[in-house]
Protein backbone atom coordinates (compact mmCIF):
# COMPACT_ATOMS: atom_id res chain seq x y z
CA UNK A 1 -1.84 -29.37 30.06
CA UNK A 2 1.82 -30.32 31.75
CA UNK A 3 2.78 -28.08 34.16
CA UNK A 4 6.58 -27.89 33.35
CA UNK A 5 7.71 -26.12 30.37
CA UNK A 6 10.08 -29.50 29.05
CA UNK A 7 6.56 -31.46 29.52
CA UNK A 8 4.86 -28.96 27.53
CA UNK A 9 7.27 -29.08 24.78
CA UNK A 10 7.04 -32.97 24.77
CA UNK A 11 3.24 -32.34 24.58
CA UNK A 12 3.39 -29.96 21.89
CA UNK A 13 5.22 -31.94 19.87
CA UNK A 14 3.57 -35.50 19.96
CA UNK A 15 0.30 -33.43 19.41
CA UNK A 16 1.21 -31.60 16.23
CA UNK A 17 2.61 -34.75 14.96
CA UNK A 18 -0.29 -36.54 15.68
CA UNK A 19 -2.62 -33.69 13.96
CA UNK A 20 -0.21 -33.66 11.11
CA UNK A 21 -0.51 -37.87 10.88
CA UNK A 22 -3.89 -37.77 10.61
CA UNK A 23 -4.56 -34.47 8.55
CA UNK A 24 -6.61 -32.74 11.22
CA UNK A 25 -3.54 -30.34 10.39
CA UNK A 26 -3.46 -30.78 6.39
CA UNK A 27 -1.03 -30.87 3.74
CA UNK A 28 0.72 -27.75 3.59
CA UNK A 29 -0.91 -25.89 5.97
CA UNK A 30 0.81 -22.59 7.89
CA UNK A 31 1.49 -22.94 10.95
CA UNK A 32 1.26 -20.34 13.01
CA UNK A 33 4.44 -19.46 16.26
CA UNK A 34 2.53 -17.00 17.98
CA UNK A 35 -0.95 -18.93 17.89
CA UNK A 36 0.51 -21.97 18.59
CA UNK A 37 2.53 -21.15 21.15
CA UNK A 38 -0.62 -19.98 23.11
CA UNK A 39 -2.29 -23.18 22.25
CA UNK A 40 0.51 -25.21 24.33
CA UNK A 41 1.93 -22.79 26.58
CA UNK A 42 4.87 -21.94 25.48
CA UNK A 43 6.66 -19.12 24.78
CA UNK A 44 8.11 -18.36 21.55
CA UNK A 45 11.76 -19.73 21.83
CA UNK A 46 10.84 -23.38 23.32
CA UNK A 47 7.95 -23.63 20.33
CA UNK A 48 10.36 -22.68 17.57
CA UNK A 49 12.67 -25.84 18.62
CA UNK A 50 9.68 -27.50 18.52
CA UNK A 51 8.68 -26.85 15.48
CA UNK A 52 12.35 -27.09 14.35
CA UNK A 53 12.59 -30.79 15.64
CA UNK A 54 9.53 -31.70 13.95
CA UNK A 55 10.78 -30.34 10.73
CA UNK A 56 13.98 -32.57 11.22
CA UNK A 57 11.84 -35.20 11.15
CA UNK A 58 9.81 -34.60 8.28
CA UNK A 59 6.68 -33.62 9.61
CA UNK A 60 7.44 -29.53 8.95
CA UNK A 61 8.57 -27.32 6.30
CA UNK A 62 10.55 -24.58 7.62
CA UNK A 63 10.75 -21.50 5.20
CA UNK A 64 12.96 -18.43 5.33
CA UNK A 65 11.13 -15.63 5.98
CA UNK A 66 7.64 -17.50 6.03
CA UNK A 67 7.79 -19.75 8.82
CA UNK A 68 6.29 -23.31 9.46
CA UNK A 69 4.20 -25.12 7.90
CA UNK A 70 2.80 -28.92 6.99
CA UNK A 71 5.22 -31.10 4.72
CA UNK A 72 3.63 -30.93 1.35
CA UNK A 73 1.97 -33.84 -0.18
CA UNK A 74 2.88 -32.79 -3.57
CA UNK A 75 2.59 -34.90 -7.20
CA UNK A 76 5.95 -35.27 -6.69
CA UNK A 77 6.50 -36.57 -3.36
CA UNK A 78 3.45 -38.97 -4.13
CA UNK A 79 4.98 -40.75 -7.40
CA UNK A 80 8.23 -40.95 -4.86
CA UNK A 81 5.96 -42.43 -2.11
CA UNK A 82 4.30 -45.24 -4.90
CA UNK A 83 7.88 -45.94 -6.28
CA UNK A 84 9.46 -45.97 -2.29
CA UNK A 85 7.48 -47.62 -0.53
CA UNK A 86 7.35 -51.56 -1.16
CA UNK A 87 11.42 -51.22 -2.46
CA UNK A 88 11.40 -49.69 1.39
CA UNK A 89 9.31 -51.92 3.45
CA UNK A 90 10.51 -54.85 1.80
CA UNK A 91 13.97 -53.95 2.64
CA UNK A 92 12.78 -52.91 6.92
CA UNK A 93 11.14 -55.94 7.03
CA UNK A 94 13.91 -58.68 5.45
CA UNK A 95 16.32 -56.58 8.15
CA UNK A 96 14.01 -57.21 11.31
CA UNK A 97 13.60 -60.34 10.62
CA UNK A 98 17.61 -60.73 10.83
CA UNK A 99 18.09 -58.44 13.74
CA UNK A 100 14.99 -58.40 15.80
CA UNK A 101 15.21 -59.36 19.90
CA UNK A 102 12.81 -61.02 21.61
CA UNK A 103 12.03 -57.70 23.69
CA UNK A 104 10.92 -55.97 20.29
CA UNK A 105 8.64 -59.05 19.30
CA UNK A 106 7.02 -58.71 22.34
CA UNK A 107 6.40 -55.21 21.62
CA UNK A 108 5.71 -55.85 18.24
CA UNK A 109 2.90 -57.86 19.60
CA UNK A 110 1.67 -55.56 21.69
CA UNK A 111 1.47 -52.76 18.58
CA UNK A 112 -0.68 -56.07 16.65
CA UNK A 113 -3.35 -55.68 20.04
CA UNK A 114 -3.32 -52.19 19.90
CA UNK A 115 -4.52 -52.42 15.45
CA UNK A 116 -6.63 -54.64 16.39
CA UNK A 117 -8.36 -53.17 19.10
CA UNK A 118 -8.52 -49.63 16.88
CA UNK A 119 -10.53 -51.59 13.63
CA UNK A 120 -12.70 -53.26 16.38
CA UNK A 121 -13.57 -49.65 18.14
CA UNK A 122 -11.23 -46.96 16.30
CA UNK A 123 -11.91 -44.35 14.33
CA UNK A 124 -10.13 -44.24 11.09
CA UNK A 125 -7.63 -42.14 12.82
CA UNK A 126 -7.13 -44.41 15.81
CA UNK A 127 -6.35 -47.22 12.63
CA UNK A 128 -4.15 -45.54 11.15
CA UNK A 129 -2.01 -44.63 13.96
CA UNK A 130 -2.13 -47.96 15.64
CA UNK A 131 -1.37 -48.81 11.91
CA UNK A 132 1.62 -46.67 11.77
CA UNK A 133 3.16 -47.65 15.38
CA UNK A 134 3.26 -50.98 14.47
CA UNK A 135 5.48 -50.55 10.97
CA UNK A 136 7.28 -48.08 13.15
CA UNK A 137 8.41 -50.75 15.65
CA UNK A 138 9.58 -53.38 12.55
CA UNK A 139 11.76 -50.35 11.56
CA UNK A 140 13.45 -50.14 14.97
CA UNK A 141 13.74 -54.01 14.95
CA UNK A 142 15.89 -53.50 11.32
CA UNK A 143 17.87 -51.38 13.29
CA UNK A 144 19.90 -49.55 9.91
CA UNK A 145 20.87 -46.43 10.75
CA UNK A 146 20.93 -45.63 6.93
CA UNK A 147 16.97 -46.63 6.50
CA UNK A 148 15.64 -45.10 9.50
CA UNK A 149 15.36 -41.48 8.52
CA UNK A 150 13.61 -42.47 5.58
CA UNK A 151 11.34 -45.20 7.18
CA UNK A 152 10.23 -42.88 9.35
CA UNK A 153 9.90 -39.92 6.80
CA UNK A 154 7.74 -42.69 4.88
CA UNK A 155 6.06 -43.18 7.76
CA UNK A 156 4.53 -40.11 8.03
CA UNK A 157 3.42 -39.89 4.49
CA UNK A 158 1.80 -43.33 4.42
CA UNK A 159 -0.15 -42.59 7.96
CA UNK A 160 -1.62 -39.43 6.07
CA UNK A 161 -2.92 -41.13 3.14
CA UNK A 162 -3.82 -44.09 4.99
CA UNK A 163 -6.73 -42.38 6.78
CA UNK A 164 -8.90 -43.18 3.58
CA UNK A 165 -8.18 -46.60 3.62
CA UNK A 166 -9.11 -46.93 7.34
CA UNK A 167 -12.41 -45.32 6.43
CA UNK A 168 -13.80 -48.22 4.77
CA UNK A 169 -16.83 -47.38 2.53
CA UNK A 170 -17.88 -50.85 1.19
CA UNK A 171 -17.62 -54.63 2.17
CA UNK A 172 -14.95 -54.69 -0.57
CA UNK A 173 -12.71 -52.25 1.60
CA UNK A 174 -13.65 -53.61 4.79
CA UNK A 175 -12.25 -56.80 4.10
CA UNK A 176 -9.17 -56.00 3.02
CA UNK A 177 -8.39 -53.84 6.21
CA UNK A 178 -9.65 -57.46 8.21
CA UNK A 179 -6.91 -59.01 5.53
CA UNK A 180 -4.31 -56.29 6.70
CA UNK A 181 -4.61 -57.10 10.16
CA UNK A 182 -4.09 -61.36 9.26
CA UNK A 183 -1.06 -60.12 6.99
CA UNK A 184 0.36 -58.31 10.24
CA UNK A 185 0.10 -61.92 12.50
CA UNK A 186 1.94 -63.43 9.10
CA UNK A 187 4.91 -60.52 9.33
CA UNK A 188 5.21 -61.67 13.32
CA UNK A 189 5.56 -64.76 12.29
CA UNK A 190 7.92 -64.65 9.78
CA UNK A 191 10.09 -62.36 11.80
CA UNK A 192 10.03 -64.49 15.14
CA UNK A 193 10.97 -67.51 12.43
CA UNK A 194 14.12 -65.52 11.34
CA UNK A 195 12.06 -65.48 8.27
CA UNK A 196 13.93 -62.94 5.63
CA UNK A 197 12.50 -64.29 2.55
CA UNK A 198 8.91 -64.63 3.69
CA UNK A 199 9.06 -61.37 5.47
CA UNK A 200 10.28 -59.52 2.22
CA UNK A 201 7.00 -61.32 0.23
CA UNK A 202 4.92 -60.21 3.21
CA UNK A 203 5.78 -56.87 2.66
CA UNK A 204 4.96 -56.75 -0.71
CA UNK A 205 1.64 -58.12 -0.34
CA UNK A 206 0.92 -55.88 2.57
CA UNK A 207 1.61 -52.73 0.13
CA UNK A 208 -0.49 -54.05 -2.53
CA UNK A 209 -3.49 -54.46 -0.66
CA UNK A 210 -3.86 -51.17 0.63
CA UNK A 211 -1.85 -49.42 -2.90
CA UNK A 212 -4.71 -49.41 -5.33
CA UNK A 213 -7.49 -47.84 -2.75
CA UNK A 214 -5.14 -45.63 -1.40
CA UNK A 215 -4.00 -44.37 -4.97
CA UNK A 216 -7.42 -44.34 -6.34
CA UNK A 217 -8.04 -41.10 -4.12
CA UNK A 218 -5.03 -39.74 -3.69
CA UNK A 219 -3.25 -40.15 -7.15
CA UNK A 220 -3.55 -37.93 -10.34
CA UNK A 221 -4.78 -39.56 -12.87
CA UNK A 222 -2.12 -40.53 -15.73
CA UNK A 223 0.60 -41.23 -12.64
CA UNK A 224 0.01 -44.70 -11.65
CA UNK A 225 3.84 -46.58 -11.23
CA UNK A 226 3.82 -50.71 -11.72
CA UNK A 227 5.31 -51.48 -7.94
CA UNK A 228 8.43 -50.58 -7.43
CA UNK A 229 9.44 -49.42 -10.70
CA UNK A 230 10.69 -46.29 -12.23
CA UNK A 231 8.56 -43.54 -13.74
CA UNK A 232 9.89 -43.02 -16.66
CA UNK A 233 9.67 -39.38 -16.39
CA UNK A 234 9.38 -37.26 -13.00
CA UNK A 235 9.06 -33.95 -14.63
């Protein structure tokens, strides 16, 4: 544990945030001040700004009188996260490929080694984070201060629900996380190229391989959304 309460707040935050990524801290669950401020010592002032910046960035709920707890995955935040998401990535990735340096390629790059050394030797957890740095990275390169909050807050959903399709259960599913990784070499490319048009189709394809297994356990049934368009109805 850091020995310096600013260290330990630092800590305390990129470890709830990574329990809340990859639902060892589930959907909705409380979250306890007192408990957790034992857990990372801290007392109870330092751990409420913790848990207030994490709720700033969409990892928290905060509720009056209640306190903290995991952001809901809720039927309606799902049919928002099916009809978001490619209109959203297609849009981070057509901007990176416009504004990108060659200091964030590199680190792009670097995120690429990182996936790829989590589906060699990762758990599904490992995947999905080294999964989720690497889109995070593509949103800095877009550099929109107008799609960043909700990049990010799309972030966090898509890293939760990922964790089934890192878990691969069949040859079916373990190809197309081997075809994920290829499709991220495609999106370097395309950005290095100054690629916006290739990038945006990249994007696309990248959501649709991973958007029917994902949806298939995560979904109601009765709720499925064409890509990218409109329910009809979100009552």
């Amino acid at each position: 544990m850091p020995t310096t309460p600013k260290d330990r707040k630092s800590a305390a935050y990129d470890m709830l945030a990574r329990s809340i990524l990859t639902q060892a801290r589930g959907p909705g669950a409380d979250l306890d001040e007192q408990r957790l401020s034992r857990e990372f010592d801290l007392s109870r002032t330092p751990m409420r700004e913790v848990l207030r910046d994490l709720a700033g960035a969409g990892y928290v709920e905060l509720r009056e009188n209640k306190g903290a707890r995991v952001s809901e995955m809720s039927q309606g935040s799902l049919r928002d996260f099916f009809v978001a998401a490619p209109m959203v990535y297609g849009a981070i990735l057509q901007l990176a490929a416009h504004n990108r340096t060659d200091a964030q390629i590199v680190e792009l790059q670097h995120a690429q080694d990182a996936f790829k050394a989590a589906l060699a030797t990762g758990s599904a957890a490992d995947r999905a984070l080294a999964n989720n740095h690497f889109h995070a990275v593509t949103g800095e390169m877009a550099d929109n201060i107008y799609l960043r909050p909700s990049f990010h807050r799309l972030l966090i959903d898509h890293a939760r629900i990922s964790m089934t399709f890192y878990r691969p259960q069949d040859g079916e599913m373990t190809d197309k996380v081997s075809a994920a990784s290829t499709q991220h070499d495609a999106i370097i490319a395309a950005i290095i190229a100054h690629d916006a048009d290739t990038a945006a189709q990249l994007a696309a394809d990248h959501w649709r391989l991973s958007r029917d297994q994902i949806q298939s356990f995560v979904m109601p049934s009765g709720l499925d959304v064409p890509l990218g368009e409109l329910p009809r109805s979100i009552a």
